[in-house]
Structures are given as C-alpha cells and as structure tokens.
PDB file of N, CA and C in Angstrom:
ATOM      1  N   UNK A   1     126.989 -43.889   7.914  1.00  0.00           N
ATOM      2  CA  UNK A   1     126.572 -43.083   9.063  1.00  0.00           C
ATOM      3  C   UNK A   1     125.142 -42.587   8.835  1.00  0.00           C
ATOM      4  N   UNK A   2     124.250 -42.812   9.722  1.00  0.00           N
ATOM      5  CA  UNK A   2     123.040 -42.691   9.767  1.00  0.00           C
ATOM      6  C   UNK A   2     122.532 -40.827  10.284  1.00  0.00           C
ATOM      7  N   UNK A   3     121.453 -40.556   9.589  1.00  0.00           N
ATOM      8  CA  UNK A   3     121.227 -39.418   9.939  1.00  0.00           C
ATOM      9  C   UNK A   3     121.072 -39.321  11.613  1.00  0.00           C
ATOM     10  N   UNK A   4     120.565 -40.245  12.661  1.00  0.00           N
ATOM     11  CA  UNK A   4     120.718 -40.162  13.969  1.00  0.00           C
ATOM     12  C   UNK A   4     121.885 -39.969  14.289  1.00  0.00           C
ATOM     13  N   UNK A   5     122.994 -40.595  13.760  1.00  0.00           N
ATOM     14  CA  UNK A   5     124.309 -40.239  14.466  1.00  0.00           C
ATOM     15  C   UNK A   5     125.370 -39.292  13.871  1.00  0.00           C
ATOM     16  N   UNK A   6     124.332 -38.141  13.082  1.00  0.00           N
ATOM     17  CA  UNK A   6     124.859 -37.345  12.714  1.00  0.00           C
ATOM     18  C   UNK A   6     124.510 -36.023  13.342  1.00  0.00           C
ATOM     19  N   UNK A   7     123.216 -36.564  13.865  1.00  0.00           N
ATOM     20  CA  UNK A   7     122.246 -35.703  14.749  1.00  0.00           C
ATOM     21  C   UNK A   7     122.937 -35.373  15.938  1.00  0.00           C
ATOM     22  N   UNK A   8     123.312 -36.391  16.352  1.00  0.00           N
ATOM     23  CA  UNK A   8     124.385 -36.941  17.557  1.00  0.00           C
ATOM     24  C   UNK A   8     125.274 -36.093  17.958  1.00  0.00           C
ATOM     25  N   UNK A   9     126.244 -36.616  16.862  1.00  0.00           N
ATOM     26  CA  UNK A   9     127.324 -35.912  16.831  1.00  0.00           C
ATOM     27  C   UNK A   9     126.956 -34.060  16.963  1.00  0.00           C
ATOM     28  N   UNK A  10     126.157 -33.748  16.164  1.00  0.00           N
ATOM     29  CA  UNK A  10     125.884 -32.110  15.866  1.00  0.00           C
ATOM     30  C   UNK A  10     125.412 -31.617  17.428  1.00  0.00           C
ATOM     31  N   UNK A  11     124.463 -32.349  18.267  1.00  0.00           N
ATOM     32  CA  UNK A  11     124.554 -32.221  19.235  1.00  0.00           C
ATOM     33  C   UNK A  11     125.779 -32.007  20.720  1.00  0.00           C
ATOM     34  N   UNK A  12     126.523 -33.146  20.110  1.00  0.00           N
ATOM     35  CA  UNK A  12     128.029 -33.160  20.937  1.00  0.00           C
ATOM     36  C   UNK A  12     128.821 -31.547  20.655  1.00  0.00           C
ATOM     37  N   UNK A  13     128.618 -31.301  19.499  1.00  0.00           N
ATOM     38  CA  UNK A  13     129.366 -30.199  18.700  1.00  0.00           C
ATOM     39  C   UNK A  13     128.722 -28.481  19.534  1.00  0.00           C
ATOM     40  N   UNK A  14     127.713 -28.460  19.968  1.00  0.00           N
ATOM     41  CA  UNK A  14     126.362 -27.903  20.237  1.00  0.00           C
ATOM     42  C   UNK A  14     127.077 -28.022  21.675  1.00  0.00           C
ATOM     43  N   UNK A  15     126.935 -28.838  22.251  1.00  0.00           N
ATOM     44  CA  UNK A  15     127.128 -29.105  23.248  1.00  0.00           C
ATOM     45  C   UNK A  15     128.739 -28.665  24.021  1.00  0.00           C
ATOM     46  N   UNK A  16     129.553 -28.917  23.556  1.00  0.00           N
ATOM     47  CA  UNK A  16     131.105 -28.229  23.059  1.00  0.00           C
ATOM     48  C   UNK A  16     131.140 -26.612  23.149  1.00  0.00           C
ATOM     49  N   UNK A  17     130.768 -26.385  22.577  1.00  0.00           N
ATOM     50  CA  UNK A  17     130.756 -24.841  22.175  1.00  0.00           C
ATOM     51  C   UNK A  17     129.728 -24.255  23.111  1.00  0.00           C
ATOM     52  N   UNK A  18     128.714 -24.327  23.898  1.00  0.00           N
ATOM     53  CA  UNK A  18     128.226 -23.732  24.916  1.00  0.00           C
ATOM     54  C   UNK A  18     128.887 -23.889  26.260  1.00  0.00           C
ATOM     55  N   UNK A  19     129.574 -25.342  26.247  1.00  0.00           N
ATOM     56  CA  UNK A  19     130.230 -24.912  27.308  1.00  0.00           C
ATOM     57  C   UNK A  19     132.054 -24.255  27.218  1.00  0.00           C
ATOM     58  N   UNK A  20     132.168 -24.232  26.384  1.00  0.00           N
ATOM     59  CA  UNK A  20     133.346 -22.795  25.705  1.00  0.00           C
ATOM     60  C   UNK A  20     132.781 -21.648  26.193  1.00  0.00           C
ATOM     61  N   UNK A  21     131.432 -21.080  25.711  1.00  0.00           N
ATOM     62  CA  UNK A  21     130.742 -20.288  25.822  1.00  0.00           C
ATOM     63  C   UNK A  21     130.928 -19.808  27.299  1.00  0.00           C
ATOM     64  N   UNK A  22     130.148 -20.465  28.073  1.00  0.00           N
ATOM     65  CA  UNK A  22     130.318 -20.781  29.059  1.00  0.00           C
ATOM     66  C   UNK A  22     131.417 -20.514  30.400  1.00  0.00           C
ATOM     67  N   UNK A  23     132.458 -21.498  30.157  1.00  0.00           N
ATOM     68  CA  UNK A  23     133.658 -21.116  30.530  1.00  0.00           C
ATOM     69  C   UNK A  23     134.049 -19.591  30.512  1.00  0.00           C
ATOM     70  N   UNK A  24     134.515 -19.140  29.125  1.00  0.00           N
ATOM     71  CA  UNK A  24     134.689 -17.470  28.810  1.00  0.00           C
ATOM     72  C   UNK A  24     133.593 -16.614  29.456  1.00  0.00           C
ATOM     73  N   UNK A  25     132.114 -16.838  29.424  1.00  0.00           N
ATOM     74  CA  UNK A  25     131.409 -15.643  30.039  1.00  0.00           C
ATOM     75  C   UNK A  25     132.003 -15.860  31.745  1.00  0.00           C
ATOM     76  N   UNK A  26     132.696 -16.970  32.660  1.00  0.00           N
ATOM     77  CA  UNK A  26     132.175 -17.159  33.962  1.00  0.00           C
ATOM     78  C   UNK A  26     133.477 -16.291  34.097  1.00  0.00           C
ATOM     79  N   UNK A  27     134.939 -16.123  32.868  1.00  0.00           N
ATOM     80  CA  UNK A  27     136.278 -15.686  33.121  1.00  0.00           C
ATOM     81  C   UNK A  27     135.916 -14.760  33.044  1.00  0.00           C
ATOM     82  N   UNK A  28     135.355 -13.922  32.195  1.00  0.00           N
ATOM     83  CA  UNK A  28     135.143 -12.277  31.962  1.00  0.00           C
ATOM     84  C   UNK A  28     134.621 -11.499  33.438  1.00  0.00           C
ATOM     85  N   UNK A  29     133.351 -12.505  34.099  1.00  0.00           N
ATOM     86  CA  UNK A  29     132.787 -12.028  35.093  1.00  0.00           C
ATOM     87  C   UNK A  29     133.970 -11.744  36.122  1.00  0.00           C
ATOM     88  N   UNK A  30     134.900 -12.781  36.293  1.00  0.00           N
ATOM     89  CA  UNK A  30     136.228 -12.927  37.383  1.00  0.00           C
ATOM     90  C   UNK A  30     136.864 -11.555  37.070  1.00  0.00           C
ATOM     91  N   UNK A  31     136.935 -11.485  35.862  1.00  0.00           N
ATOM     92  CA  UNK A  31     138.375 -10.467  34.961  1.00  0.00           C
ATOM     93  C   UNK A  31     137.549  -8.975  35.807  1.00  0.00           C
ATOM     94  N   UNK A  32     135.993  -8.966  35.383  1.00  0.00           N
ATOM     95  CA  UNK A  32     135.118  -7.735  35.463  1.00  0.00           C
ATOM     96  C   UNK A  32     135.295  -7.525  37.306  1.00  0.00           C
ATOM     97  N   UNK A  33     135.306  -8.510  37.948  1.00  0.00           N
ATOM     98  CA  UNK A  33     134.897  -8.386  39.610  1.00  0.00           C
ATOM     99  C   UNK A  33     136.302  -7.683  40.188  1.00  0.00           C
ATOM    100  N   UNK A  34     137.030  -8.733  39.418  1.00  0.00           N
ATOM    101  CA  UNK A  34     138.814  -8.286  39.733  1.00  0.00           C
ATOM    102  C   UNK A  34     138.896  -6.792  39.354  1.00  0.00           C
ATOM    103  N   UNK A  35     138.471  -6.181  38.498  1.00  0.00           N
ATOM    104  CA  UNK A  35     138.998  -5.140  37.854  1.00  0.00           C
ATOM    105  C   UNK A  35     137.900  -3.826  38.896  1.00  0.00           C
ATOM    106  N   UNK A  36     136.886  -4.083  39.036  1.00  0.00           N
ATOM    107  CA  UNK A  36     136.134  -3.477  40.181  1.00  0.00           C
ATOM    108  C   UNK A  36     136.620  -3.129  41.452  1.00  0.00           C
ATOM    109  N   UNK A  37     137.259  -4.246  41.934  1.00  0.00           N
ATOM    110  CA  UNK A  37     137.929  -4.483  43.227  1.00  0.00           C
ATOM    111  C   UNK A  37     139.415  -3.346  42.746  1.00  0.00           C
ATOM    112  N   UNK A  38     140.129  -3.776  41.861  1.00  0.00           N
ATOM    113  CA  UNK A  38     141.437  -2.880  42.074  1.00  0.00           C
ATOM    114  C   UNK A  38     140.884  -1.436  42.151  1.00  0.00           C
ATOM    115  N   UNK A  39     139.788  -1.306  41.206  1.00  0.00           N
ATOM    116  CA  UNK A  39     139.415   0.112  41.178  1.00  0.00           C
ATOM    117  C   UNK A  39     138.768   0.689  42.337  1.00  0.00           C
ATOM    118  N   UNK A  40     138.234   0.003  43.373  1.00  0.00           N
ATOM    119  CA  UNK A  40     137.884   0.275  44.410  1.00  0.00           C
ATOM    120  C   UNK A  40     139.172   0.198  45.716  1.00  0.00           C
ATOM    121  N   UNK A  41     139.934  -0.048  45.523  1.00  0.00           N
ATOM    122  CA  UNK A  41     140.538  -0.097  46.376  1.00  0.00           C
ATOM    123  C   UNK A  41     142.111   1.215  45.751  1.00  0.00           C
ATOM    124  N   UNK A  42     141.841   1.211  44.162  1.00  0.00           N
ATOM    125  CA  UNK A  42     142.781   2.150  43.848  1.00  0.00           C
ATOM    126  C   UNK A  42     142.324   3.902  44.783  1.00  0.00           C
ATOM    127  N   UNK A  43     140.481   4.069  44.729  1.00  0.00           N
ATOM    128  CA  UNK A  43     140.060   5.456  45.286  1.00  0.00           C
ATOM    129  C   UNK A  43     140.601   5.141  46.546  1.00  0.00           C
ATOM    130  N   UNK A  44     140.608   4.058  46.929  1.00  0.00           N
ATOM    131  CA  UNK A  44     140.468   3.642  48.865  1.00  0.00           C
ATOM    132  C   UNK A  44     141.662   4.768  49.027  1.00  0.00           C
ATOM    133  N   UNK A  45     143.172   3.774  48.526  1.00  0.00           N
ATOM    134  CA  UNK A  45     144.692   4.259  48.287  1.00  0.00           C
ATOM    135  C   UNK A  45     144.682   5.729  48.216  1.00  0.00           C
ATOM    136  N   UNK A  46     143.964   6.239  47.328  1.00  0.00           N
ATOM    137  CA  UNK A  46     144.252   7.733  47.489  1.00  0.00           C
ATOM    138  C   UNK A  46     143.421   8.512  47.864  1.00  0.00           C
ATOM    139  N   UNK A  47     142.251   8.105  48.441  1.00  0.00           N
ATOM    140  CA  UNK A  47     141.699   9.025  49.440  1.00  0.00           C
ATOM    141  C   UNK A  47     142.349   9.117  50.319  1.00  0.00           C
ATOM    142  N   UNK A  48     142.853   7.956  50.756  1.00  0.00           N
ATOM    143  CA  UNK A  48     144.070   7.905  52.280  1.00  0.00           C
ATOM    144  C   UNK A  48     145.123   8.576  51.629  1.00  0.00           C
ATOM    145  N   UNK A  49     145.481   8.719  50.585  1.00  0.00           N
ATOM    146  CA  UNK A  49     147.377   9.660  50.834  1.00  0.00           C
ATOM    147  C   UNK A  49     146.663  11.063  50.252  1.00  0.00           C
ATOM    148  N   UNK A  50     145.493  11.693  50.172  1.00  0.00           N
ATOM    149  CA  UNK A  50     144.724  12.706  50.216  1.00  0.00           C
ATOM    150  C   UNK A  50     144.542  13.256  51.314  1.00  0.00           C
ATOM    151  N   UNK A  51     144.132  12.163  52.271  1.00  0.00           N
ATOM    152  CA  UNK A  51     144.613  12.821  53.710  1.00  0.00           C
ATOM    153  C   UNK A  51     145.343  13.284  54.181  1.00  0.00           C
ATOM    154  N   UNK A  52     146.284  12.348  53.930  1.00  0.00           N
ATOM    155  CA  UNK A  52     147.649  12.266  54.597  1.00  0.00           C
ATOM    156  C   UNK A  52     148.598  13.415  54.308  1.00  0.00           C
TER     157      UNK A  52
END
C-alpha cells in the first residue's frame, strides 16, 4: 500500500467523521427548535388558564 492510498483512505476517514459531525450538529439544532417551540407554547398554555 502506497503512501497515496493511504492518503486516500485518511481522507475517506476525514471525510466520515465530518459528516457524523454533521448529521449530530443538524439533530441538536431540531432537538434545540423542538424544545423552544414546547417552551413557547408551554407560556402560551398558561397564560390562557391564567386567564381563565
């Protein structure tokens, strides 16, 4: 195995793991938007039975 296709490979490896990276930062953002939203809609909920 030649140092190019070791280069290669380390690249593939490189390449692998950013889009892991990747993946997990785009879930966290979902997890973070989701968790915004319940919390915005948890004040909504009890400003209305505050009224009520």
């Amino acid at each position: 195995m030649g140092v190019s296709d070791y280069l290669l490979n380390f690249a593939d490896v490189i390449q692998s793991i950013s889009n892991m990276v990747t993946e997990v930062n785009s879930k966290n953002q979902l997890v973070e938007r989701n968790f915004k939203r319940n919390e915005m809609l948890a004040e909504y909920f009890f400003g209305i039975s505050k009224m009520v």
